[in-house]
C-alpha atoms as a PDB file:
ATOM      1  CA  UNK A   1     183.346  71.510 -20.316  1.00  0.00           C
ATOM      2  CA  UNK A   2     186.708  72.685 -19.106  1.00  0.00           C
ATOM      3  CA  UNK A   3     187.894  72.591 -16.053  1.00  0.00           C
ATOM      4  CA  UNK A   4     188.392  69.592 -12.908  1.00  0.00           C
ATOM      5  CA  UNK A   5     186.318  66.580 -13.841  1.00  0.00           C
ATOM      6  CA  UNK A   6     186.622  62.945 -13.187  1.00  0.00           C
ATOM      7  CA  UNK A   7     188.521  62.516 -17.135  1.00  0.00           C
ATOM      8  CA  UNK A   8     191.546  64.715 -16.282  1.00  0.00           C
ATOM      9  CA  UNK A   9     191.460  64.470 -12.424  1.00  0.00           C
ATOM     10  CA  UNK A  10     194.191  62.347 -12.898  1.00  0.00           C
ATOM     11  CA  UNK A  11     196.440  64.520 -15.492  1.00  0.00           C
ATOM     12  CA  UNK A  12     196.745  66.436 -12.132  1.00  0.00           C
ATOM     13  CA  UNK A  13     197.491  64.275  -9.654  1.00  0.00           C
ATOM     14  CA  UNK A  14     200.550  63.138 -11.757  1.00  0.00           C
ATOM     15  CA  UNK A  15     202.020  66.476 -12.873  1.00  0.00           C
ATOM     16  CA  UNK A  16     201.495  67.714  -9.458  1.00  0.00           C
ATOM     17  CA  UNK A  17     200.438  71.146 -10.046  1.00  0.00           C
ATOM     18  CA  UNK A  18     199.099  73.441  -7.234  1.00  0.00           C
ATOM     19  CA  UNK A  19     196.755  76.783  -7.340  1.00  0.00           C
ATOM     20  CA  UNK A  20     198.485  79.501  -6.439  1.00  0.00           C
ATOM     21  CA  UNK A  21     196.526  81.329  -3.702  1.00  0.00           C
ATOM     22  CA  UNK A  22     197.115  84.790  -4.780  1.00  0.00           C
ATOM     23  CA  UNK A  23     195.777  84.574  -7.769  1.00  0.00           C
ATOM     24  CA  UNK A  24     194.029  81.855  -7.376  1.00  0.00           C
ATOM     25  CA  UNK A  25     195.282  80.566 -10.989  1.00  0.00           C
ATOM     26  CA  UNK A  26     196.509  77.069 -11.328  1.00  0.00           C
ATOM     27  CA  UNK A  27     200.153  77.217 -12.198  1.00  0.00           C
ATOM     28  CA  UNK A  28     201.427  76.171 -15.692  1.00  0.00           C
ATOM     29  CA  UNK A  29     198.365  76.967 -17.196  1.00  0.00           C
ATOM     30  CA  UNK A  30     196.473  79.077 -19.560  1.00  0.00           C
ATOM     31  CA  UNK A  31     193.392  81.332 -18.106  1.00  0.00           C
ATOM     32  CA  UNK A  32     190.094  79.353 -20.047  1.00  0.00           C
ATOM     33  CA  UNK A  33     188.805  81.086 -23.011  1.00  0.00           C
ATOM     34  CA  UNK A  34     184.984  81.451 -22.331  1.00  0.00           C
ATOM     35  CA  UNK A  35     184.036  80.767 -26.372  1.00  0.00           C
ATOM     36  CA  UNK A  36     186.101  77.585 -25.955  1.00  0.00           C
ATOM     37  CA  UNK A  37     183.427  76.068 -23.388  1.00  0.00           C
ATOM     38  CA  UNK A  38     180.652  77.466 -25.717  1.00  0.00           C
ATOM     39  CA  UNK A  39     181.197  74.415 -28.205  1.00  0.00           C
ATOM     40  CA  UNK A  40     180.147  72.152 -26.119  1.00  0.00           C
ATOM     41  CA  UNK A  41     176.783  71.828 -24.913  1.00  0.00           C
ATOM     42  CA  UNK A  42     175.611  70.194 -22.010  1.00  0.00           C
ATOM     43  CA  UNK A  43     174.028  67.292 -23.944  1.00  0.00           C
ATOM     44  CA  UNK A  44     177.531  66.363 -25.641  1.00  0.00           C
ATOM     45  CA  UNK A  45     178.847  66.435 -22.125  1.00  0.00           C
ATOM     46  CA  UNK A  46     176.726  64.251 -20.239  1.00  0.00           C
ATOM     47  CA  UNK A  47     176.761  61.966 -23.882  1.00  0.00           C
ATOM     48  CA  UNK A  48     180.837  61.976 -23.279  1.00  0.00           C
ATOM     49  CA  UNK A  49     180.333  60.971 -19.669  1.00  0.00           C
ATOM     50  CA  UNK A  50     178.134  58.168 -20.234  1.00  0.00           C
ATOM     51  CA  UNK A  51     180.264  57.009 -23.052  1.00  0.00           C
ATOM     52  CA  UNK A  52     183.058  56.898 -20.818  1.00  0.00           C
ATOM     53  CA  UNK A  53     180.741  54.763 -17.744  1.00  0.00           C
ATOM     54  CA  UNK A  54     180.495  52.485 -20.552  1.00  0.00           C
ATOM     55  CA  UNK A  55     184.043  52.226 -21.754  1.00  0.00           C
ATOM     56  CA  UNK A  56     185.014  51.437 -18.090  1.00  0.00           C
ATOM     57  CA  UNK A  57     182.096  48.800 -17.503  1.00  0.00           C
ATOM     58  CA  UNK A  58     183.527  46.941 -20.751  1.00  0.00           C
ATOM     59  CA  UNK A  59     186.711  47.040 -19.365  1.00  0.00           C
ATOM     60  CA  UNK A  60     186.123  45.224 -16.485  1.00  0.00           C
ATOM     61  CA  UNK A  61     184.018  42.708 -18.410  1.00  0.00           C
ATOM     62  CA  UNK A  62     186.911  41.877 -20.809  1.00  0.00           C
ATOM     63  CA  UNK A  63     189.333  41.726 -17.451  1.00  0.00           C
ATOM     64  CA  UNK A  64     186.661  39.709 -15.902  1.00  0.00           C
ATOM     65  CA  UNK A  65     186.500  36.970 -18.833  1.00  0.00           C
ATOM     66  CA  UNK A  66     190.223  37.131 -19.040  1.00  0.00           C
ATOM     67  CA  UNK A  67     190.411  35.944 -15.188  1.00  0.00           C
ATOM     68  CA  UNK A  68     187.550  33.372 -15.776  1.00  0.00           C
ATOM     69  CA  UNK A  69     189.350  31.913 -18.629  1.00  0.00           C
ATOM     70  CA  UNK A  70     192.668  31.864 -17.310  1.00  0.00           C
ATOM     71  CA  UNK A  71     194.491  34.380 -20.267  1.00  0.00           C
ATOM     72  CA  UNK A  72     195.613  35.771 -16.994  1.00  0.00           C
ATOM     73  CA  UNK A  73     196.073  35.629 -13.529  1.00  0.00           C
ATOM     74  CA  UNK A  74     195.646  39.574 -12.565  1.00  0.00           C
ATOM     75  CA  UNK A  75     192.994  38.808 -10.353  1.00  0.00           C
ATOM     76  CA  UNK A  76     193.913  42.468  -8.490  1.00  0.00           C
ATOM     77  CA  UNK A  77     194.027  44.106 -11.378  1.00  0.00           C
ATOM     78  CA  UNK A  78     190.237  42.292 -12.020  1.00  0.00           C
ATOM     79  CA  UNK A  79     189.113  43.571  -8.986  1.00  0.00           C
ATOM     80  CA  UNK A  80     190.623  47.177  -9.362  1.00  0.00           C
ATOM     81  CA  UNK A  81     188.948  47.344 -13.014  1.00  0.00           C
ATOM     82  CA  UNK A  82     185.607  46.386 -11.761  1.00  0.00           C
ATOM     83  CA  UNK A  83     186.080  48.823  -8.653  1.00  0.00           C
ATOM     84  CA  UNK A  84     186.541  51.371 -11.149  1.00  0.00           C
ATOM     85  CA  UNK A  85     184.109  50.624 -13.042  1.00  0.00           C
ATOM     86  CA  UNK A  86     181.518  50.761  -9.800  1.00  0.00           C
ATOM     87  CA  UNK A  87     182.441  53.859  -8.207  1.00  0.00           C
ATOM     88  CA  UNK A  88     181.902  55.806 -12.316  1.00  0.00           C
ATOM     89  CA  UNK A  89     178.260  54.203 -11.997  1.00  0.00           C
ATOM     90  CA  UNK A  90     177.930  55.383  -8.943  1.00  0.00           C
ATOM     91  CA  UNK A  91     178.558  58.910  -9.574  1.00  0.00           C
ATOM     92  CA  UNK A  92     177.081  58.708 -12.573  1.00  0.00           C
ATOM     93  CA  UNK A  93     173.742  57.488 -10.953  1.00  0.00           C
ATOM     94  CA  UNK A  94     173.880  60.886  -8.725  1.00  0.00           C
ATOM     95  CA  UNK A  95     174.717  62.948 -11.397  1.00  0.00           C
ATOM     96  CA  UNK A  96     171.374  61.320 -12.999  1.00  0.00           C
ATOM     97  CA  UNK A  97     169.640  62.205  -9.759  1.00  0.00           C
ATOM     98  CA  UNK A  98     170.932  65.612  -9.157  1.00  0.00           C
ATOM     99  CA  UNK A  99     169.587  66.454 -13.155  1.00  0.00           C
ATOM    100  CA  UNK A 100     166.148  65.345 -12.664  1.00  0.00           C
ATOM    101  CA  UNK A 101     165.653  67.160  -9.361  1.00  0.00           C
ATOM    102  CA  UNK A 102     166.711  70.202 -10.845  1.00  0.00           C
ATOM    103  CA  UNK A 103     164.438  69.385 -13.553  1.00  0.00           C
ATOM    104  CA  UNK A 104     161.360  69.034 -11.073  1.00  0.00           C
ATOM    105  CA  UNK A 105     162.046  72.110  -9.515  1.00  0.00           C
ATOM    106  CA  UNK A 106     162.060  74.169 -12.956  1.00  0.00           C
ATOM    107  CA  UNK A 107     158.689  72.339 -13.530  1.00  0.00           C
ATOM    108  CA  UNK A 108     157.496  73.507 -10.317  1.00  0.00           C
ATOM    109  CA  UNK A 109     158.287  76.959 -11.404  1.00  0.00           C
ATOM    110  CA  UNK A 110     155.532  79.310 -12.463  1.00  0.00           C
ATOM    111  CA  UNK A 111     155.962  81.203 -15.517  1.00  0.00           C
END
């Protein structure tokens, strides 16, 4: 899935690049092929963004134990890792609400 998501949010915030409101384009950047979104379906998506909930949830646990044991003393950097990894549950929790609503509403459908 191309476009702004949580993954590359940050590629953009560092390179600083703007839209350009004419065009509406963002600058320094290729228009999106549609058939390059069409390899990707929306189960390897959501699979990707649970993956990467997970990555960040281990990361804090290794920080975590690393504090507890004393192999460091980055308790900020603890507390920003486990921040982290809170807020991507978070959103990923809505994001797992948001689906099954939309779900009960196609069930509610009638053919």
């Amino acid at each position: 899935m191309e476009g702004f998501t949580i993954s590359n949010a940050n590629r953009f915030l560092e390179t600083g690049i703007t839209r350009d409101s004419k065009s509406m384009a963002i600058e320094g950047s290729s228009p999106i092929d549609s058939t390059s979104n069409a390899g990707k379906s929306f189960a390897d998506t959501l699979k990707d963004a649970v993956g990467s909930v997970n990555e960040l949830q281990k990361a804090s646990d290794k920080f975590s134990q690393n504090v507890a044991t004393g192999k460091t003393d980055d308790v900020a950097g603890a507390m920003i890792a486990a921040e982290r990894a809170d807020i991507a549950l978070r959103v990923m929790v809505q994001v797992r609400n948001k689906i099954i609503d939309a779900y009960q509403e196609v069930m509610k459908m009638q053919v």
